[in-house]
Protein backbone atom coordinates (compact mmCIF):
# COMPACT_ATOMS: atom_id res chain seq x y z
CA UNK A 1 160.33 57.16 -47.58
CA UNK A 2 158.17 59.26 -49.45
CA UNK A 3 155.30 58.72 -47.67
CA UNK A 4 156.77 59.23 -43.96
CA UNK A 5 155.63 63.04 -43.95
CA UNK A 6 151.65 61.46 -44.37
CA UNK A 7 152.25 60.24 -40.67
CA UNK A 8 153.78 63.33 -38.57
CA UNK A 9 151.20 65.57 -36.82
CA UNK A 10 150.54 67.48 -40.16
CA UNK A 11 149.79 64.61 -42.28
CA UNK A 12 146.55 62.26 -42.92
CA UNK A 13 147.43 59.74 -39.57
CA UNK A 14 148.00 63.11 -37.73
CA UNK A 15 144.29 64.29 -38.66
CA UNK A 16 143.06 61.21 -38.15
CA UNK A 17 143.89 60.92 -34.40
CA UNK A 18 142.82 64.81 -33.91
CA UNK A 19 139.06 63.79 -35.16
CA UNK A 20 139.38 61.00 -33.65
CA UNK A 21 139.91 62.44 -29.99
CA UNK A 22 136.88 65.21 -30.93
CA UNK A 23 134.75 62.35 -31.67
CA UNK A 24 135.84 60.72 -28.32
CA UNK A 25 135.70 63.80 -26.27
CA UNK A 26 132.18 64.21 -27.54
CA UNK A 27 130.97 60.90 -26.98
CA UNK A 28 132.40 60.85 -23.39
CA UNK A 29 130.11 64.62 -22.88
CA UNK A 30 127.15 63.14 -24.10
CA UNK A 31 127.11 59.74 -22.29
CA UNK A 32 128.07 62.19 -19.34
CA UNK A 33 124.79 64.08 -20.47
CA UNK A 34 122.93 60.65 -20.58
CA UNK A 35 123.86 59.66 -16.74
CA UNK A 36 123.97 63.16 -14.79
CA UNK A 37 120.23 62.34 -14.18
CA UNK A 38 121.21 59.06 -12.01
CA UNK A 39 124.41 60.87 -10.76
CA UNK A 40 122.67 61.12 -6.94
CA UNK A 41 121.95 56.72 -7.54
CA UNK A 42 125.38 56.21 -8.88
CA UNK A 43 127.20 58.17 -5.99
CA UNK A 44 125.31 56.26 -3.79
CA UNK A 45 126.44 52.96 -4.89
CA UNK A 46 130.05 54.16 -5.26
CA UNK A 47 129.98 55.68 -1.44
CA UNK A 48 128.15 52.13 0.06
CA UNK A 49 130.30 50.05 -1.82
CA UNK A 50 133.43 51.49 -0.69
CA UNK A 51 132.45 51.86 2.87
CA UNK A 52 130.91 48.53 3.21
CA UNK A 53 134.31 46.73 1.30
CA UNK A 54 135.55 45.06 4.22
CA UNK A 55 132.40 43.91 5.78
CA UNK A 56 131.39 42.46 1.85
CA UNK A 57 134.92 40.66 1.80
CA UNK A 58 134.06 39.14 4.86
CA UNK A 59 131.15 37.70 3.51
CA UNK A 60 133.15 36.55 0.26
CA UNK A 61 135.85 34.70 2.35
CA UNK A 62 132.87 32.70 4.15
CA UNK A 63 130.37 32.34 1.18
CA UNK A 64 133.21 31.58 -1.25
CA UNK A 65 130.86 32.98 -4.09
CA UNK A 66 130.73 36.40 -4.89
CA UNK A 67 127.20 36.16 -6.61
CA UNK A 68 125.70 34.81 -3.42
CA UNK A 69 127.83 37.55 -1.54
CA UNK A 70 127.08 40.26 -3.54
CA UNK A 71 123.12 39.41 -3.13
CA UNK A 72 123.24 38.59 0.33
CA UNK A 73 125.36 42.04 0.95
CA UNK A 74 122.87 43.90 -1.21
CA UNK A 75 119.80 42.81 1.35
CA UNK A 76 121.75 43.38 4.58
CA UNK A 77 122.11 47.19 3.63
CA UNK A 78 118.55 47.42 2.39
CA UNK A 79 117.26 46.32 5.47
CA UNK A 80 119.79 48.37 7.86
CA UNK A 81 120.49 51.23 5.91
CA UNK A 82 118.40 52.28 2.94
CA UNK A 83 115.28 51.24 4.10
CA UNK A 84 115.17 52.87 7.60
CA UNK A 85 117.14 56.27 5.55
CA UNK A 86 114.28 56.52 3.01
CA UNK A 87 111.49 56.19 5.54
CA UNK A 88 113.41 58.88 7.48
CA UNK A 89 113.24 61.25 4.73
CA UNK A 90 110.00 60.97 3.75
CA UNK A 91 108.30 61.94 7.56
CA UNK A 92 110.98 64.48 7.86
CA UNK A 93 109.23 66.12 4.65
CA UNK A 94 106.09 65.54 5.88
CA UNK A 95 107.11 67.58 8.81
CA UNK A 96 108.79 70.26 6.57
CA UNK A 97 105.25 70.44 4.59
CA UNK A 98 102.96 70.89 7.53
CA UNK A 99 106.06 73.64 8.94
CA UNK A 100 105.78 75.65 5.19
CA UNK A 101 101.61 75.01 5.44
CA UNK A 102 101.70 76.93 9.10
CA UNK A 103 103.97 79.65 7.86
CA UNK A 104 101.62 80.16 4.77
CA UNK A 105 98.79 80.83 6.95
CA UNK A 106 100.73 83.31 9.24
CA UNK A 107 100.82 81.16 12.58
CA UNK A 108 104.51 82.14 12.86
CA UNK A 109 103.82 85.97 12.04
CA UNK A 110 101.08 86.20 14.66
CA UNK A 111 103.29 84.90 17.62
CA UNK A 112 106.49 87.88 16.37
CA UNK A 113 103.80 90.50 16.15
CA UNK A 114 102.72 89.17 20.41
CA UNK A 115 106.54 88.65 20.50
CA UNK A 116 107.47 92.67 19.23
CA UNK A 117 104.79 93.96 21.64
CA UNK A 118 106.68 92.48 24.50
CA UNK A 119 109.86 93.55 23.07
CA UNK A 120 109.49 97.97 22.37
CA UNK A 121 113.44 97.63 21.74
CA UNK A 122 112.82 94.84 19.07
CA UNK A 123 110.41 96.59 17.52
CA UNK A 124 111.54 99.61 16.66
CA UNK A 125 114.72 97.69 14.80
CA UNK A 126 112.17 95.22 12.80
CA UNK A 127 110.39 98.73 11.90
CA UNK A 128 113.59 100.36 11.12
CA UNK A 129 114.38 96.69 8.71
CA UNK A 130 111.46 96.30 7.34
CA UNK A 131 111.80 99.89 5.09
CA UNK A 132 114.20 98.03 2.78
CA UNK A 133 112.83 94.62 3.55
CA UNK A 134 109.62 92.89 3.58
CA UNK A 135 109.58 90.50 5.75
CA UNK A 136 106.11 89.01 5.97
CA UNK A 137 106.35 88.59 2.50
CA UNK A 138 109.53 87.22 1.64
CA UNK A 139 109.41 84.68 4.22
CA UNK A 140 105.57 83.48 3.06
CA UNK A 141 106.72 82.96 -0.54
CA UNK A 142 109.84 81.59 0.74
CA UNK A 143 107.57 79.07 2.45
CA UNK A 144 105.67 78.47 -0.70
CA UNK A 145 108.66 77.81 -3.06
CA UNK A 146 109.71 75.41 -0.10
CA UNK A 147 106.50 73.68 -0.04
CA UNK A 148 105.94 73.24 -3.48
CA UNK A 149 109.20 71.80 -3.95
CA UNK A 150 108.97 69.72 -1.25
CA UNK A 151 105.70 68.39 -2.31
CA UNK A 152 106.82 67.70 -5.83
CA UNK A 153 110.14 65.76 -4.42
CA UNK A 154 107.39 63.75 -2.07
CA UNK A 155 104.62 63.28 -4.86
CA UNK A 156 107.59 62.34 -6.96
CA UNK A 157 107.49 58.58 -5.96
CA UNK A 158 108.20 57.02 -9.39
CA UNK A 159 111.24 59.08 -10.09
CA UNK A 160 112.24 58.44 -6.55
CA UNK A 161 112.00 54.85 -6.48
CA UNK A 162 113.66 54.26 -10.11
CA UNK A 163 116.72 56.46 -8.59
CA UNK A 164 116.63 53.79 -5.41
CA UNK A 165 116.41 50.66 -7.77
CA UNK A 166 119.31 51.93 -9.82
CA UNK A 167 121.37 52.43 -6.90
CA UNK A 168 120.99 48.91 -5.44
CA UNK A 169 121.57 47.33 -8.99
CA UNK A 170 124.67 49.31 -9.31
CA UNK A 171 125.77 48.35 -5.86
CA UNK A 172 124.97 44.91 -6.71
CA UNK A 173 127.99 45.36 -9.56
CA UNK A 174 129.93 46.84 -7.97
CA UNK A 175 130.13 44.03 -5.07
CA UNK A 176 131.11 41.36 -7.46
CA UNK A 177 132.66 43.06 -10.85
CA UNK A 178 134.74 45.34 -8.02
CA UNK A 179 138.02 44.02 -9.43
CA UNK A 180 137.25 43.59 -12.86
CA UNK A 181 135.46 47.59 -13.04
CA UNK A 182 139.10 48.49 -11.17
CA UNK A 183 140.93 47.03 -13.65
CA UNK A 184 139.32 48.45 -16.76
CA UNK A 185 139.75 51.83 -15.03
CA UNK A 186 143.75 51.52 -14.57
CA UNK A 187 143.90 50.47 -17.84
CA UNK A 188 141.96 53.88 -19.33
CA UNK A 189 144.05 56.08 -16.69
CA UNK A 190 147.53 57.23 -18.08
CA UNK A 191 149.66 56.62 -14.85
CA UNK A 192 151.74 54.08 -13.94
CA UNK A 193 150.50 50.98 -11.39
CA UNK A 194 151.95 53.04 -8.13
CA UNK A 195 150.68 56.75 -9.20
CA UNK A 196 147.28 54.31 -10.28
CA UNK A 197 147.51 53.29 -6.37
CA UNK A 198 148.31 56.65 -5.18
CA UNK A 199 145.55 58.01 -6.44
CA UNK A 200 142.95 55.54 -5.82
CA UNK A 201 143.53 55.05 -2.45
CA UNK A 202 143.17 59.09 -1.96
CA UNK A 203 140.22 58.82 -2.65
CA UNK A 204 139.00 55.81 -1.23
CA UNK A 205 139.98 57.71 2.08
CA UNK A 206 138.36 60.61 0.62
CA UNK A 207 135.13 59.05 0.59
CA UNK A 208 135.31 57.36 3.93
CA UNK A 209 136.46 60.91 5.71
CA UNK A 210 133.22 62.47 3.93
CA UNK A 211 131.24 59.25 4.38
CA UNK A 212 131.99 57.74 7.95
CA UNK A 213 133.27 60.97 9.31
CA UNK A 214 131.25 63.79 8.13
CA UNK A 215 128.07 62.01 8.03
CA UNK A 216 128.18 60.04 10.87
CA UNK A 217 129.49 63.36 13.29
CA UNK A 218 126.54 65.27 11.58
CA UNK A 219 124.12 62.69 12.72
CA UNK A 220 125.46 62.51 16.00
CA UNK A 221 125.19 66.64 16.35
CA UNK A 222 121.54 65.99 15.18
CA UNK A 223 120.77 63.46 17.14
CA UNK A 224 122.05 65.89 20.79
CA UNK A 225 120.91 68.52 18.86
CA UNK A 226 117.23 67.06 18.37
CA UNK A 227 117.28 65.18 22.05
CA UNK A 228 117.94 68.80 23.47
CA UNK A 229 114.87 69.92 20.99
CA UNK A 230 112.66 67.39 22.53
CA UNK A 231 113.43 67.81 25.90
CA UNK A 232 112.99 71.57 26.20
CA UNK A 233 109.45 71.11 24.14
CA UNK A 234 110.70 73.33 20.89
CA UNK A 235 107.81 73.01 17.96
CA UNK A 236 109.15 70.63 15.44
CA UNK A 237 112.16 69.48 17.18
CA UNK A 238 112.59 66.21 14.58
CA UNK A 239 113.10 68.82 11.54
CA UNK A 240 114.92 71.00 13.53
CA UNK A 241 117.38 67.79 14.31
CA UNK A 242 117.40 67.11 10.79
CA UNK A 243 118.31 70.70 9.63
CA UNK A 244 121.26 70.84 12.37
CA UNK A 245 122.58 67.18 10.96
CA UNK A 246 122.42 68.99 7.18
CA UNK A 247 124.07 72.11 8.39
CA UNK A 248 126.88 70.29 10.51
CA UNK A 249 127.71 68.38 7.08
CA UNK A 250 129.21 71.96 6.09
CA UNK A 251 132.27 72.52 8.17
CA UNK A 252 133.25 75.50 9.23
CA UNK A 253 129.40 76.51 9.83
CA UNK A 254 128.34 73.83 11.93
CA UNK A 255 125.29 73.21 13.88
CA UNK A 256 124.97 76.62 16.00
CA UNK A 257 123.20 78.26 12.98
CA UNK A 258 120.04 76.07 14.17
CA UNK A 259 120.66 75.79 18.23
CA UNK A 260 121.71 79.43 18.46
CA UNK A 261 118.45 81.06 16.95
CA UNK A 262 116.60 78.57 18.71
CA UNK A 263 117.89 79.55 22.16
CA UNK A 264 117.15 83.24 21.03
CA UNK A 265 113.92 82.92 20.48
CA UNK A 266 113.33 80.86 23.64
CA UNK A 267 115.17 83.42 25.32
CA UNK A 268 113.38 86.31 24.00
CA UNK A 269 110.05 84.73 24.59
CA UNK A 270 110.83 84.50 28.26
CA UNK A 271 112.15 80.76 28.58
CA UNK A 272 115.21 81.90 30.77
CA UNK A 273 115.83 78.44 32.01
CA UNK A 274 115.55 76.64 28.67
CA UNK A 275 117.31 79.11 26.46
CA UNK A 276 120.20 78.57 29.17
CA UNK A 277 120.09 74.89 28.92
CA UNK A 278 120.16 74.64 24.86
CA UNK A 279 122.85 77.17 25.00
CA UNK A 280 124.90 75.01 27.53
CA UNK A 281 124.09 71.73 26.11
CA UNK A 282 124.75 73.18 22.50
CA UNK A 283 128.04 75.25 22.90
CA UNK A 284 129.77 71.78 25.83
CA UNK A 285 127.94 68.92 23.45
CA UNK A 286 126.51 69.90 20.11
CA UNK A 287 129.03 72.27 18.30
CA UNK A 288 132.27 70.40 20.09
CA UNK A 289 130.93 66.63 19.84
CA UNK A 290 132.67 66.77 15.97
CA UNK A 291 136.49 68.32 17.93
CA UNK A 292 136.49 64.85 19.31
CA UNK A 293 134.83 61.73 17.01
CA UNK A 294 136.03 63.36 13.50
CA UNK A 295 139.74 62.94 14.33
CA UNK A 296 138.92 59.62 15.66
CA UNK A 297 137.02 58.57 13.00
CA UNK A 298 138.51 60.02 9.70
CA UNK A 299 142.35 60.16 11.26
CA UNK A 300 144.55 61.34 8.10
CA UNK A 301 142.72 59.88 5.90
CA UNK A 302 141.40 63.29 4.57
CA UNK A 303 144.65 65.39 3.94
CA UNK A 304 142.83 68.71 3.40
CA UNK A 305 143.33 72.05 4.72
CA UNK A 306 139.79 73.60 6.44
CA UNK A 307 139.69 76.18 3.81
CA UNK A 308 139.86 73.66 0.73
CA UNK A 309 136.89 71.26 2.41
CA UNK A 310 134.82 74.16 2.87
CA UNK A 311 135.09 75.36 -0.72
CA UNK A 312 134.72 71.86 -2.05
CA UNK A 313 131.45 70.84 -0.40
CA UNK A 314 129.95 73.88 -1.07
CA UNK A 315 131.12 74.24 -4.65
CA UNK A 316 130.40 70.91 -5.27
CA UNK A 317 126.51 70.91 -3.65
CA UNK A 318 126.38 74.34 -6.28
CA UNK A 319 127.30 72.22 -9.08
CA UNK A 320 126.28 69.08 -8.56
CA UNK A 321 123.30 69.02 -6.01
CA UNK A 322 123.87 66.92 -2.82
CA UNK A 323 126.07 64.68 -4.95
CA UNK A 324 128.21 67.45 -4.47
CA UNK A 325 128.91 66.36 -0.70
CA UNK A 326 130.92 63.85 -1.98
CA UNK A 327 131.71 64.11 -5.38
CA UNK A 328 133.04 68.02 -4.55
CA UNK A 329 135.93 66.66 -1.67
CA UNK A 330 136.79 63.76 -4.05
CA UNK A 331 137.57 66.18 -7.48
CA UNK A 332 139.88 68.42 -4.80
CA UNK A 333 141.50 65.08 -3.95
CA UNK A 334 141.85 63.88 -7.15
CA UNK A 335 143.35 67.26 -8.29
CA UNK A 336 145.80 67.74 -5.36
CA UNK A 337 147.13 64.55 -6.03
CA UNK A 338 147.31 64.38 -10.01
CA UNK A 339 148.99 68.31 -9.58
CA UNK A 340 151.94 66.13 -7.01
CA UNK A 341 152.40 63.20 -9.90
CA UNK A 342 152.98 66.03 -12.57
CA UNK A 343 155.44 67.75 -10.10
CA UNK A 344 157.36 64.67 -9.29
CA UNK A 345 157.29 64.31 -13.23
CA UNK A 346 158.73 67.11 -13.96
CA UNK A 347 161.34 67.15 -10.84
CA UNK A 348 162.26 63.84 -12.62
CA UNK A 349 162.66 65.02 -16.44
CA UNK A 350 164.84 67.96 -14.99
CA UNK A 351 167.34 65.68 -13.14
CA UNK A 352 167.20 63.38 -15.67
């Protein structure tokens, strides 16, 4: 009896558990530490294994081996999806290089110099700008940080490749450990098997909103986008097509930042006819193409208000890069739905 004060949160078991939860906490930070450098690969893996779940279960029921399935899976989205995506990327930088070279050398400040001399009205308001702005020379070292990044991300092959391979073996453990990784997670999360459910299936829709919705509307509004660039002869209309599909991942911004300016500018440099057609086919196609497939494709699966998406893809690009696409909707999901377990918690202990 003597010896039952040793255990309460004052006594030597008390400490114990206190140093040991310090120790845990900073073991957890620093393996966090270890991984943030492959947190673009594992996000990856996490956001192709989830959409590609029923497809791979398809293959399980017919292979009847998940090793063979999990292989077999792991070269069908090589060959249709990362293979074609990373060729993609690199001649859009290519094309984002020679862009940065030809605003470096001033091709782009030559044509708005012939451009102002058209314009008298224009120019006096770039005059009246350019007393508190420099224009000429914040955009060419704008163009040189771009560049130099750009060509350090492209010349950056090894890094680039070892990100790839560790995506694909992840994936590949993913496919066939799925249910054993799922379990080891419920057991480390302190909910019960239905709030476990709850919140796991929140954001598996989570991911497939930001994953099947968001990027596959974004690529459609490039893909207009760039067929409207192409057809009306605008300089560069592949990176232009890319830039609208990266801008329409953002909601609330969507793709007029790119097709508007572009129509100005074909507009102002006397292409009546074409700035009319890019506005038409933009404001009818382009900008209201995503009213129509994201309800479609996402459904409810993303219960978010506008205001919270917006916050949480471009809070979580800040933070975390373009992991933060993903990883940004999926912490607001997981909070919103952890804050509704404490609250039915509570509601619970109070009528209890």
């Amino acid at each position: 009896m003597a010896s039952e004060p040793l255990t309460g949160v004052g006594g030597k078991t008390g400490w114990k558990n206190v140093t040991l939860f310090l120790i845990t906490a900073c073991v957890i930070v620093i393996c966090g530490l270890i991984v943030f450098p492959f947190l673009t690969a594992s996000v990856g893996a996490i956001v192709l294994a989830v959409v590609t779940q029923r497809p791979y279960d398809w293959l399980v029921r017919k292979l009847r081996k998940p090793t063979l399935a999990a292989a077999v899976a792991l070269l069908l989205v090589t060959l249709s999806i990362i293979g074609p995506g990373f060729m993609l990327i690199r001649e859009l930088g290519k094309q984002t290089l020679a862009a940065a070279s030809l605003v470096r050398d001033g091709v782009p400040q030559r044509k708005l110099a012939e451009l102002v001399t058209q314009h008298p009205r224009i120019a006096s308001r770039l005059e009246a700008a350019a007393v508190e702005i420099d224009l000429e020379q914040a955009t060419q070292k704008s163009a040189s940080y771009l560049g130099a990044r750009l060509a350090g991300i492209l010349g950056n092959s090894v890094g680039s490749l070892v990100q790839l391979v560790l995506m694909l073996f992840v994936l590949f453990f993913l496919y066939r450990d799925r249910t054993l990784a799922l379990s080891a997670l419920r057991s480390l999360l302190p909910l019960t098997d239905s709030e476990t459910d709850r919140l796991l299936e929140r954001i598996t829709g989570t991911i497939y909103a930001t994953a099947l919705g968001r990027f596959a509307v974004a690529t459609v509004q490039g893909c207009l986008a760039g067929l409207a660039f192409w057809v009306l002869r605008v300089p560069a209309a592949g990176l232009w097509a890319a830039v609208t599909a990266l801008l329409a991942l953002v909601p609330a911004f969507g793709a007029f930042l790119v097709w508007v300016p572009i129509a100005i500018y074909l507009l102002l440099t006397g292409h009546w006819v074409k700035a009319a057609l890019l506005a038409g086919w933009g404001g009818m196609a382009v900008s209201t193409i995503d009213n129509f497939l994201y309800p479609i494709l996402v459904g409810s699966r993303l219960q978010q208000h506008t205001v919270a998406i917006l916050l949480s893809v471009l809070g979580g690009i800040a933070v975390f890069g373009p992991s933060g696409v993903i990883l940004g909707p999926i912490f607001f999901t997981a909070a919103k739905t952890l804050l509704e377990i404490w609250k039915e918690r509570t509601a619970g202990e109070e009528y209890s």
